[in-house]
C-alpha atoms as a PDB file:
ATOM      1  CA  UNK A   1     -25.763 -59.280-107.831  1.00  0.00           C
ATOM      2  CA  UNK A   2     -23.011 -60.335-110.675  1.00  0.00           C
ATOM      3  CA  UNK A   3     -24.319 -62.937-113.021  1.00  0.00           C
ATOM      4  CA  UNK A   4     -22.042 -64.572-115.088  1.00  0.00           C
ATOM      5  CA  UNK A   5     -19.907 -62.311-117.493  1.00  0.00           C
ATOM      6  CA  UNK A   6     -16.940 -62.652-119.658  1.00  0.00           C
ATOM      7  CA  UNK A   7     -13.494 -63.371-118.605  1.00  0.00           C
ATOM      8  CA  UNK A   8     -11.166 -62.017-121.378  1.00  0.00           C
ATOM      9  CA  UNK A   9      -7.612 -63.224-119.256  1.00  0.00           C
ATOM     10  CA  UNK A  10      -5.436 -65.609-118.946  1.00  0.00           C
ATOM     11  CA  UNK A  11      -8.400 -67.635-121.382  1.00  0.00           C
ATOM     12  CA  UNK A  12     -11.767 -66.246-123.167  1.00  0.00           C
ATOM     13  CA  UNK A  13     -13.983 -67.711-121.146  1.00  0.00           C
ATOM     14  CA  UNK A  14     -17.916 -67.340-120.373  1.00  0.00           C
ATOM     15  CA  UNK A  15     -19.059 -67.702-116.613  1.00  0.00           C
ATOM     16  CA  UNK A  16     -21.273 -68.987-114.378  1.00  0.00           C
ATOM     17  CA  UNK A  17     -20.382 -67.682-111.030  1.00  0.00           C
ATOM     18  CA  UNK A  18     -23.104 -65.670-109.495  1.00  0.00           C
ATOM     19  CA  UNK A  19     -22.177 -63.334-106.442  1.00  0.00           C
ATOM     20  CA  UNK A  20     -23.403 -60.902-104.372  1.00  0.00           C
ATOM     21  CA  UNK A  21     -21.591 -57.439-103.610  1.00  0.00           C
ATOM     22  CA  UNK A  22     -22.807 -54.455-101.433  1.00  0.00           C
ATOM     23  CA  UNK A  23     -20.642 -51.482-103.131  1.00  0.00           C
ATOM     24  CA  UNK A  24     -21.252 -49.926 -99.235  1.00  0.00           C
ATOM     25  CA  UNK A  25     -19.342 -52.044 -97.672  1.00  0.00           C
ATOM     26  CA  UNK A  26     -17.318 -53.970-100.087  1.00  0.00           C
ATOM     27  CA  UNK A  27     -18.239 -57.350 -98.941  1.00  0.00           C
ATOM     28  CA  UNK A  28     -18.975 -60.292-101.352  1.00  0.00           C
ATOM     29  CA  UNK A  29     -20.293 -63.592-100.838  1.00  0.00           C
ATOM     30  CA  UNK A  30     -21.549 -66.335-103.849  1.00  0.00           C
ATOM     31  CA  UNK A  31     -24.423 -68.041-104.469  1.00  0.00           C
ATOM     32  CA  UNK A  32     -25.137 -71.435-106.128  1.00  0.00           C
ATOM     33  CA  UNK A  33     -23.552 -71.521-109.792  1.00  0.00           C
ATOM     34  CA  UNK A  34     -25.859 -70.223-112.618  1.00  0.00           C
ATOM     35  CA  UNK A  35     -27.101 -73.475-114.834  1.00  0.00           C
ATOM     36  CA  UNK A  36     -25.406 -72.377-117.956  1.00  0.00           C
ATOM     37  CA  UNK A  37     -22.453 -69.615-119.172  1.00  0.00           C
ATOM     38  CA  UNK A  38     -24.055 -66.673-119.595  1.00  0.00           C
ATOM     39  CA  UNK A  39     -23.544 -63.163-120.495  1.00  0.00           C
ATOM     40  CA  UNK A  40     -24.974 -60.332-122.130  1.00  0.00           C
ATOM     41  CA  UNK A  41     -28.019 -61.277-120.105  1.00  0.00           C
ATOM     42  CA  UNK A  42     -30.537 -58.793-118.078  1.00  0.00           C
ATOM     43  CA  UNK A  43     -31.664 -59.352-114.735  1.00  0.00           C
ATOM     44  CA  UNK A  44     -34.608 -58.189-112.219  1.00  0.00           C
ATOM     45  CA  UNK A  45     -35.728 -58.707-108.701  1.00  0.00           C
ATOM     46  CA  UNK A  46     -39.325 -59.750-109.132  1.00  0.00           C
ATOM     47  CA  UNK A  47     -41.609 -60.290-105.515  1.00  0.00           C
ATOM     48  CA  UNK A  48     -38.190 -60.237-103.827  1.00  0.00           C
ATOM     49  CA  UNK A  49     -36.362 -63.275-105.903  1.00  0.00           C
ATOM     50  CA  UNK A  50     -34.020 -62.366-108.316  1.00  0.00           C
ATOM     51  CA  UNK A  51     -34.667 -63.489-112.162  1.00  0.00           C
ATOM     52  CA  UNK A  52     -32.131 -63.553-115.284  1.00  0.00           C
ATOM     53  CA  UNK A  53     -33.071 -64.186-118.533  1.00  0.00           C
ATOM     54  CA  UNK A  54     -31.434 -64.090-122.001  1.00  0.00           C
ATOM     55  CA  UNK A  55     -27.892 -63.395-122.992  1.00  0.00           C
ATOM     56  CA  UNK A  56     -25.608 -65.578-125.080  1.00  0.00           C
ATOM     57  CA  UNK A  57     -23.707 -68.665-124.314  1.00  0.00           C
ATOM     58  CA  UNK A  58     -20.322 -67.318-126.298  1.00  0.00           C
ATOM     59  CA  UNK A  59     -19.976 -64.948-128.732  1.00  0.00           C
ATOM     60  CA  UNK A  60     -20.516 -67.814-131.421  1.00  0.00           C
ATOM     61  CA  UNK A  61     -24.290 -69.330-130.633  1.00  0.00           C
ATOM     62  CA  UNK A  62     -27.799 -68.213-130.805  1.00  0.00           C
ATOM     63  CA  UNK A  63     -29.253 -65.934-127.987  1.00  0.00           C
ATOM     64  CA  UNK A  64     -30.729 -67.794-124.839  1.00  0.00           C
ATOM     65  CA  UNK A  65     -34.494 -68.257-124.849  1.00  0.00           C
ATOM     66  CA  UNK A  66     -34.918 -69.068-121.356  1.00  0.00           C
ATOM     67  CA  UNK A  67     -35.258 -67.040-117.800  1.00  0.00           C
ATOM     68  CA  UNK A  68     -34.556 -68.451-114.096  1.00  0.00           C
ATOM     69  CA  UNK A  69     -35.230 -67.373-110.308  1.00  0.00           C
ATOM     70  CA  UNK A  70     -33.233 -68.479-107.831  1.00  0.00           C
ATOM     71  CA  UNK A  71     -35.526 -70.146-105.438  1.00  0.00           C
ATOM     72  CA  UNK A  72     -34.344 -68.974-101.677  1.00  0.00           C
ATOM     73  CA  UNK A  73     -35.856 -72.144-100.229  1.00  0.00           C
ATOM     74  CA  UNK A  74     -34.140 -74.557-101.859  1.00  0.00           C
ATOM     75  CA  UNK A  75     -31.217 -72.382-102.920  1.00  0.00           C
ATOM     76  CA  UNK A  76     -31.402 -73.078-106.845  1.00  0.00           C
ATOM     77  CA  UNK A  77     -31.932 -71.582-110.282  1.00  0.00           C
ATOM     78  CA  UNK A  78     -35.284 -73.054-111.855  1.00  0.00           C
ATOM     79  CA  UNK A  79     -36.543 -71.883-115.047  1.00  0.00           C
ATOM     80  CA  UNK A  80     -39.544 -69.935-115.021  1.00  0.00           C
ATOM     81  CA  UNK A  81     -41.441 -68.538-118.657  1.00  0.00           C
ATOM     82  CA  UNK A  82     -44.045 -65.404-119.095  1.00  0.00           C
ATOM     83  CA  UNK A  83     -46.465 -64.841-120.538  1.00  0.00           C
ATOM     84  CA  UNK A  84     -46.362 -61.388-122.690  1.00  0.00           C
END
């Protein structure tokens, strides 16, 4: 799974495209748009949906605060917190 990023060419810009690639076969496909740019971010699959949560907006603001699943059922990113 590809979350977001940075895209350096033609313009500096910071993504929210989220696809899916298997490196076996080489196919892609994409999933819903991530709520927000993001990059610099980490990512986990926790009791089989995936979760994101931090990174940056640009390279100019404060770090993101926040983490989101994407909910298979209704095909969406919701925000989700825990509890350390």
């Amino acid at each position: 799974m590809i979350v977001g990023g940075y895209k350096k060419f033609p313009d500096k810009e910071t993504l929210t495209s989220v696809e899916l690639f298997n490196w076996k076969t080489g196919e892609q496909c994409y999933l819903d748009e991530f709520p927000h740019p993001v990059r610099g971010h980490s990512g986990a699959v926790i009791d089989g949906e995936p979760h994101i949560c931090g990174g940056t907006f640009n390279e100019t603001t404060q770090p993101i605060k926040l983490c989101y699943k994407h909910n298979k059922e209704s095909l969406e990113w919701e925000p989700v917190s825990f509890v350390l």
